[in-house]
Structures are given as structure tokens and as C-alpha cells.
N, C-alpha and C. Protein backbone atom coordinates (compact mmCIF):
# COMPACT_ATOMS: atom_id res chain seq x y z
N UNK A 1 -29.08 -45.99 -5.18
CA UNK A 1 -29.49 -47.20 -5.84
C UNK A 1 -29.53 -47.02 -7.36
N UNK A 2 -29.74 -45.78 -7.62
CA UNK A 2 -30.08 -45.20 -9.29
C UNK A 2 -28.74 -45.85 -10.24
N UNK A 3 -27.89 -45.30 -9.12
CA UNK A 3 -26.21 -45.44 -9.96
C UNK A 3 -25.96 -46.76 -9.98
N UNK A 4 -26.55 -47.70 -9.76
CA UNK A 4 -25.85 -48.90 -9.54
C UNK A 4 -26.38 -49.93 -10.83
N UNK A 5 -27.62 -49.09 -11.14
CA UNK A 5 -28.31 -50.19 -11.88
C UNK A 5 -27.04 -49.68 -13.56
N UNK A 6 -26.97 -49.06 -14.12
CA UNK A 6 -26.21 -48.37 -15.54
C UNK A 6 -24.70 -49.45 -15.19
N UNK A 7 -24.22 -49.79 -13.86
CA UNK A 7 -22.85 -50.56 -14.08
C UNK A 7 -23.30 -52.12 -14.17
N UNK A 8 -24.55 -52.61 -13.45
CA UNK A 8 -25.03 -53.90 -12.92
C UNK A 8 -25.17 -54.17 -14.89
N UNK A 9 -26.00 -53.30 -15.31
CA UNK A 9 -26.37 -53.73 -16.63
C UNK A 9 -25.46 -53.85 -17.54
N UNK A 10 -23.96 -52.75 -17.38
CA UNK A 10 -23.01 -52.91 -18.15
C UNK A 10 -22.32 -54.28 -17.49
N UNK A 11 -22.17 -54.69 -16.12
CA UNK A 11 -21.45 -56.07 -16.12
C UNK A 11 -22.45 -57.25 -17.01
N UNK A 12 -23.73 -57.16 -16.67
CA UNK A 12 -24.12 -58.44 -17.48
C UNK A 12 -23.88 -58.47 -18.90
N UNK A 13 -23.67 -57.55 -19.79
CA UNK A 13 -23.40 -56.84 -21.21
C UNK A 13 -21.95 -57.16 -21.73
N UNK A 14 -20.95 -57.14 -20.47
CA UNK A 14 -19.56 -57.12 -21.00
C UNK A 14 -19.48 -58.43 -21.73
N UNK A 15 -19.89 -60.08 -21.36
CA UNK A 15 -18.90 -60.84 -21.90
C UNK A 15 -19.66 -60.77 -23.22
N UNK A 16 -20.60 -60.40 -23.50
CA UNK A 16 -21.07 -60.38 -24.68
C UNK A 16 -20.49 -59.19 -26.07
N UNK A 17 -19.97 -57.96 -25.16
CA UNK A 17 -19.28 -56.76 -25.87
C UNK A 17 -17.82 -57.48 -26.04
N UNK A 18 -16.86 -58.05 -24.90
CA UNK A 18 -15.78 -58.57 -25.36
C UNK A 18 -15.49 -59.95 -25.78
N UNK A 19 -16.30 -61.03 -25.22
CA UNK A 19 -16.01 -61.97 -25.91
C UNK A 19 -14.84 -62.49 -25.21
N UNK A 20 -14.14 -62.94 -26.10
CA UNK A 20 -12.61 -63.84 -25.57
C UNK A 20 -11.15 -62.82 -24.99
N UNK A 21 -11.59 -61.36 -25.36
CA UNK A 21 -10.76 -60.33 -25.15
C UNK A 21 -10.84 -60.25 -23.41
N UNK A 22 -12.24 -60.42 -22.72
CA UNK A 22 -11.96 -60.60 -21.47
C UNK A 22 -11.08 -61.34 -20.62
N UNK A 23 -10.73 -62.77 -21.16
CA UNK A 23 -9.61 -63.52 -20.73
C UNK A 23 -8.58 -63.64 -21.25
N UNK A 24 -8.37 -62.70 -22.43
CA UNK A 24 -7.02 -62.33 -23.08
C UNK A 24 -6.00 -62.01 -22.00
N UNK A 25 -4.64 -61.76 -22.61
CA UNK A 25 -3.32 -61.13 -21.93
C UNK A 25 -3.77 -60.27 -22.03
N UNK A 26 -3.44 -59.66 -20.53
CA UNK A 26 -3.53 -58.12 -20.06
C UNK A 26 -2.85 -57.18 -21.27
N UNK A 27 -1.86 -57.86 -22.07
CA UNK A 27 -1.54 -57.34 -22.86
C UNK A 27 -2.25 -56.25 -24.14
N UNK A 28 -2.95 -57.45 -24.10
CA UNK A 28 -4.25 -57.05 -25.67
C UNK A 28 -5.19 -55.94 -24.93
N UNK A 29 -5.80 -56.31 -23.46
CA UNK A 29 -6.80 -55.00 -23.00
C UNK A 29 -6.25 -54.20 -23.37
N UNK A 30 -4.77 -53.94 -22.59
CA UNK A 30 -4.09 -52.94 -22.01
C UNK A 30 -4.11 -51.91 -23.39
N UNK A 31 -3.51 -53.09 -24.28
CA UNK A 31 -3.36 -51.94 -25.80
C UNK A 31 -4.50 -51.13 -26.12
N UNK A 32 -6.10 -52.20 -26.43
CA UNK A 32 -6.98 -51.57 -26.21
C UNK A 32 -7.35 -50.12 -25.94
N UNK A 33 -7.10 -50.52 -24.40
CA UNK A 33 -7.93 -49.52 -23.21
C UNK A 33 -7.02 -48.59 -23.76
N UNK A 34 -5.63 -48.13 -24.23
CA UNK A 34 -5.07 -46.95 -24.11
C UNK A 34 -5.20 -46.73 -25.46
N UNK A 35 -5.62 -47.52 -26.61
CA UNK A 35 -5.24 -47.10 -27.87
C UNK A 35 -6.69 -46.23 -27.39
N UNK A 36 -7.58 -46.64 -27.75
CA UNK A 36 -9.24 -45.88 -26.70
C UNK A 36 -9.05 -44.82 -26.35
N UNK A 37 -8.35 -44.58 -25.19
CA UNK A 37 -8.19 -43.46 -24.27
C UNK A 37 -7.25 -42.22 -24.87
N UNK A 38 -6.42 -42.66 -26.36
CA UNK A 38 -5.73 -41.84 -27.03
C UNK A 38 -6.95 -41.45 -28.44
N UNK A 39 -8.09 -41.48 -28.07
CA UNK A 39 -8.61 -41.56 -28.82
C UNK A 39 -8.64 -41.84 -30.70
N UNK A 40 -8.06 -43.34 -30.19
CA UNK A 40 -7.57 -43.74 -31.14
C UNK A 40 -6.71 -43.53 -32.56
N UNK A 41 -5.78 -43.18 -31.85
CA UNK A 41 -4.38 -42.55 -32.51
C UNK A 41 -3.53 -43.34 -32.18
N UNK A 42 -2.93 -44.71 -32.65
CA UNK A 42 -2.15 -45.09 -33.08
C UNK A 42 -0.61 -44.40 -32.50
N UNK A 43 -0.14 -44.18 -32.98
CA UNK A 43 1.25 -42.87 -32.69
C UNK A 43 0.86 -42.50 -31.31
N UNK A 44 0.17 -41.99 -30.76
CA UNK A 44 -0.15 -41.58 -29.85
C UNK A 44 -0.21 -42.49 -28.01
N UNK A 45 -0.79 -43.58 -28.73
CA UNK A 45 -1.03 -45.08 -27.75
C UNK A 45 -0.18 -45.55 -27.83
N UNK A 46 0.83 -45.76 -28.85
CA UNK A 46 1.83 -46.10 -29.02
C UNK A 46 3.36 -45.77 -27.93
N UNK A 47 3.13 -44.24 -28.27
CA UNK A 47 3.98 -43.53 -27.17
C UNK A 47 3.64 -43.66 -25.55
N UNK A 48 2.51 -43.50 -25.34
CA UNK A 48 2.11 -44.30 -23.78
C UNK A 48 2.27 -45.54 -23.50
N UNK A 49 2.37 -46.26 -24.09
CA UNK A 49 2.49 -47.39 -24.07
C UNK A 49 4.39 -47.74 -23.80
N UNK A 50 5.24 -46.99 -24.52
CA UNK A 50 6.25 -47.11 -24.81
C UNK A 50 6.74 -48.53 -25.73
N UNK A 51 5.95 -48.76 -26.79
CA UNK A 51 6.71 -49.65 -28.05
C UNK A 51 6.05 -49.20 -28.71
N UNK A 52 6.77 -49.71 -30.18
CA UNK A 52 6.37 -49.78 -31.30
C UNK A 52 5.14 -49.19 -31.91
N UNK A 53 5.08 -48.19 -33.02
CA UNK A 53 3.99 -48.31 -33.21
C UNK A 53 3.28 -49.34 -34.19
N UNK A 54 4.33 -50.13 -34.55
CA UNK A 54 3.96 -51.67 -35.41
C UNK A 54 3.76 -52.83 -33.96
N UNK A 55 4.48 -52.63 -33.04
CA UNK A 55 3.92 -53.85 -31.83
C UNK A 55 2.56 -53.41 -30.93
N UNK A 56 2.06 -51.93 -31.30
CA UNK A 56 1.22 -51.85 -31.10
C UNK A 56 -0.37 -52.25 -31.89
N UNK A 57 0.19 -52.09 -33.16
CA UNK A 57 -0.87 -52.93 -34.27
C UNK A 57 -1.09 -54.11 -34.23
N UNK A 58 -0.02 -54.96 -33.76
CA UNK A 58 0.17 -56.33 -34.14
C UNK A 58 -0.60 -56.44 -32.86
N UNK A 59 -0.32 -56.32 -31.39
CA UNK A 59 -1.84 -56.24 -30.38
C UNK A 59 -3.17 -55.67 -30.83
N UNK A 60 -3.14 -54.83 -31.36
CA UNK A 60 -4.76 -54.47 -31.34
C UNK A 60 -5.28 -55.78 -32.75
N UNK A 61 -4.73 -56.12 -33.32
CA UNK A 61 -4.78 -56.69 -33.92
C UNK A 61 -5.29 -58.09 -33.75
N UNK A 62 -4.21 -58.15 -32.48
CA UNK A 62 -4.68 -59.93 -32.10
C UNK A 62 -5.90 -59.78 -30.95
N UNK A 63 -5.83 -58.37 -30.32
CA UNK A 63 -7.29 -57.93 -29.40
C UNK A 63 -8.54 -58.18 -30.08
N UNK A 64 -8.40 -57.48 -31.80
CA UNK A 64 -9.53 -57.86 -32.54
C UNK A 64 -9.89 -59.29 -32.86
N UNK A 65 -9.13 -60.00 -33.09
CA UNK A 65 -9.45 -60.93 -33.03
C UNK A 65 -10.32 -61.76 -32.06
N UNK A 66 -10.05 -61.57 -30.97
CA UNK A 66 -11.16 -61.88 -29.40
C UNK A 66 -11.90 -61.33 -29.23
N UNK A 67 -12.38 -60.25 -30.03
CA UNK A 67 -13.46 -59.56 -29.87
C UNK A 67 -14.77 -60.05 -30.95
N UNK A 68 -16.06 -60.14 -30.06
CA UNK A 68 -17.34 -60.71 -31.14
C UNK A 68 -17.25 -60.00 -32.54
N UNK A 69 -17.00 -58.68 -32.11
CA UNK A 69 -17.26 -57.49 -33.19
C UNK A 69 -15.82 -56.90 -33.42
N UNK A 70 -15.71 -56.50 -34.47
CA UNK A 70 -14.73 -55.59 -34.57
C UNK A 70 -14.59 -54.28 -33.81
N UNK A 71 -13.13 -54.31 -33.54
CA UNK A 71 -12.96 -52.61 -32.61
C UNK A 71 -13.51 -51.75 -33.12
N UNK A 72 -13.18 -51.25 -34.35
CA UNK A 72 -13.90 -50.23 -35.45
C UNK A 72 -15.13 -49.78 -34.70
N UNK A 73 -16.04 -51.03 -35.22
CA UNK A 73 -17.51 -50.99 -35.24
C UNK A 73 -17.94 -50.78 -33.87
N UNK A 74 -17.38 -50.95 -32.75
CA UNK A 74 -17.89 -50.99 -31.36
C UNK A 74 -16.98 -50.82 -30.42
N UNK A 75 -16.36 -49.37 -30.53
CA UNK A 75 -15.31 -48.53 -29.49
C UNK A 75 -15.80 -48.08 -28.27
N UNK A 76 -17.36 -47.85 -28.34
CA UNK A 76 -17.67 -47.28 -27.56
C UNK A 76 -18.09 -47.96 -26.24
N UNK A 77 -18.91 -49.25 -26.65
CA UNK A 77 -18.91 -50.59 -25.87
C UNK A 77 -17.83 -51.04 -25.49
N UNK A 78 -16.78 -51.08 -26.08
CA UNK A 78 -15.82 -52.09 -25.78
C UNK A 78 -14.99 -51.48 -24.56
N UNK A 79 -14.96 -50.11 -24.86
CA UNK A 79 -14.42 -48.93 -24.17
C UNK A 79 -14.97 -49.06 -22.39
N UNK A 80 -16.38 -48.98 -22.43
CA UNK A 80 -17.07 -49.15 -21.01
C UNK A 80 -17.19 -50.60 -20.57
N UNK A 81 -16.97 -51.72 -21.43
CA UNK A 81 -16.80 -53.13 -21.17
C UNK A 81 -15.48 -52.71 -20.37
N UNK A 82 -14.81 -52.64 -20.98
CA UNK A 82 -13.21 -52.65 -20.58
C UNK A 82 -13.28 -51.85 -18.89
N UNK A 83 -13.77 -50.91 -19.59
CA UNK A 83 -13.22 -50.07 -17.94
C UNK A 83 -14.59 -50.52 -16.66
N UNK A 84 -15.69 -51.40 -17.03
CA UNK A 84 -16.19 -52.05 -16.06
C UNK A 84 -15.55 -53.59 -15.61
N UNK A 85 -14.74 -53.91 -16.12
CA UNK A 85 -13.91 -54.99 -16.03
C UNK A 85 -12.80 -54.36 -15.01
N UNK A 86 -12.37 -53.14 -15.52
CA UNK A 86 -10.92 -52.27 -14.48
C UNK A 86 -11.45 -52.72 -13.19
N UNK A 87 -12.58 -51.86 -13.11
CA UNK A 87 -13.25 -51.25 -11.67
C UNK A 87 -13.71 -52.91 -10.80
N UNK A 88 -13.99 -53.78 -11.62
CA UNK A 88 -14.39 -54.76 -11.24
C UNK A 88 -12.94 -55.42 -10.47
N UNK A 89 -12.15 -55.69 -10.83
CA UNK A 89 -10.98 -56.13 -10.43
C UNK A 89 -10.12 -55.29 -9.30
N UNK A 90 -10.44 -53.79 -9.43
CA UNK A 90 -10.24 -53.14 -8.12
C UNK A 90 -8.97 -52.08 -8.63
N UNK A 91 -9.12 -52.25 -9.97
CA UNK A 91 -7.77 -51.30 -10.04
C UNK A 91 -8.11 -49.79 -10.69
């Protein structure tokens, strides 16, 4: 029961951490979640991703935009928003 309450509290938390990025194109998460997971390296997310590392800006870009807060300022939230949104959807 312990474990359940840290995700219950992160789902009520998410639409407030992402904002409009939750019903964005999978596109904008997607950039997100991997620019994130490349710990934010650009070049790096880029190459997983396989485009651009300018079509990858121009997404995180328009991700920031749907987001309350800027990515910058709140990676770390946005990061566990995101991946309680994954798990939520089943993937």
C-alpha cells in the first residue's frame, strides 16, 4: 500500500507539472522524455531520436511552450510527470 501512495500523488500533480504538454503530439513528449533521459544533451537525444538536431529544438521548443513552467526550471517534475503518464497508458 506504501508504494502506491508516491505514484497516486504524482498522478494528481501531473496536469499541473505539464499543463497542455499532456495532450500534446506524442511528438513533443516523446522529444521531451528522451531529450531527459539523454540527460539533456541535445546531440545526444537527437541521435536516438534519429533527426535533426535543429528538428529536435524546434520540438522541445514547441513542448515548452505547453508546459506551465519552463523545461529548464522543472526537469525533474516534468521528467516523473511524463513517465507517470507512460505507465498510466500501459506502455
Amino acid at each position: 500500500m506504501e508504494r502506491r501512495r508516491p505514484l497516486r500523488s504524482a498522478h494528481r500533480r501531473r496536469p499541473r507539472v505539464l499543463g497542455e504538454l499532456e495532450t500534446a503530439e506524442p511528438e513533443s513528449t516523446e522529444a521531451v522524455r528522451v531529450f531527459i533521459a539523454a540527460q539533456c544533451n541535445v546531440s545526444h537525444a537527437a541521435d536516438r531520436l534519429y533527426v535533426h538536431r535543429n528538428t529536435l529544438l524546434r520540438r522541445l521548443a514547441r513542448a515548452d511552450r505547453h508546459l506551465p513552467r519552463p523545461l529548464a526550471a522543472n526537469v525533474v517534475e516534468v521528467a516523473s510527470a511524463l513517465e507517470v503518464l507512460r505507465r498510466r497508458a500501459g506502455f
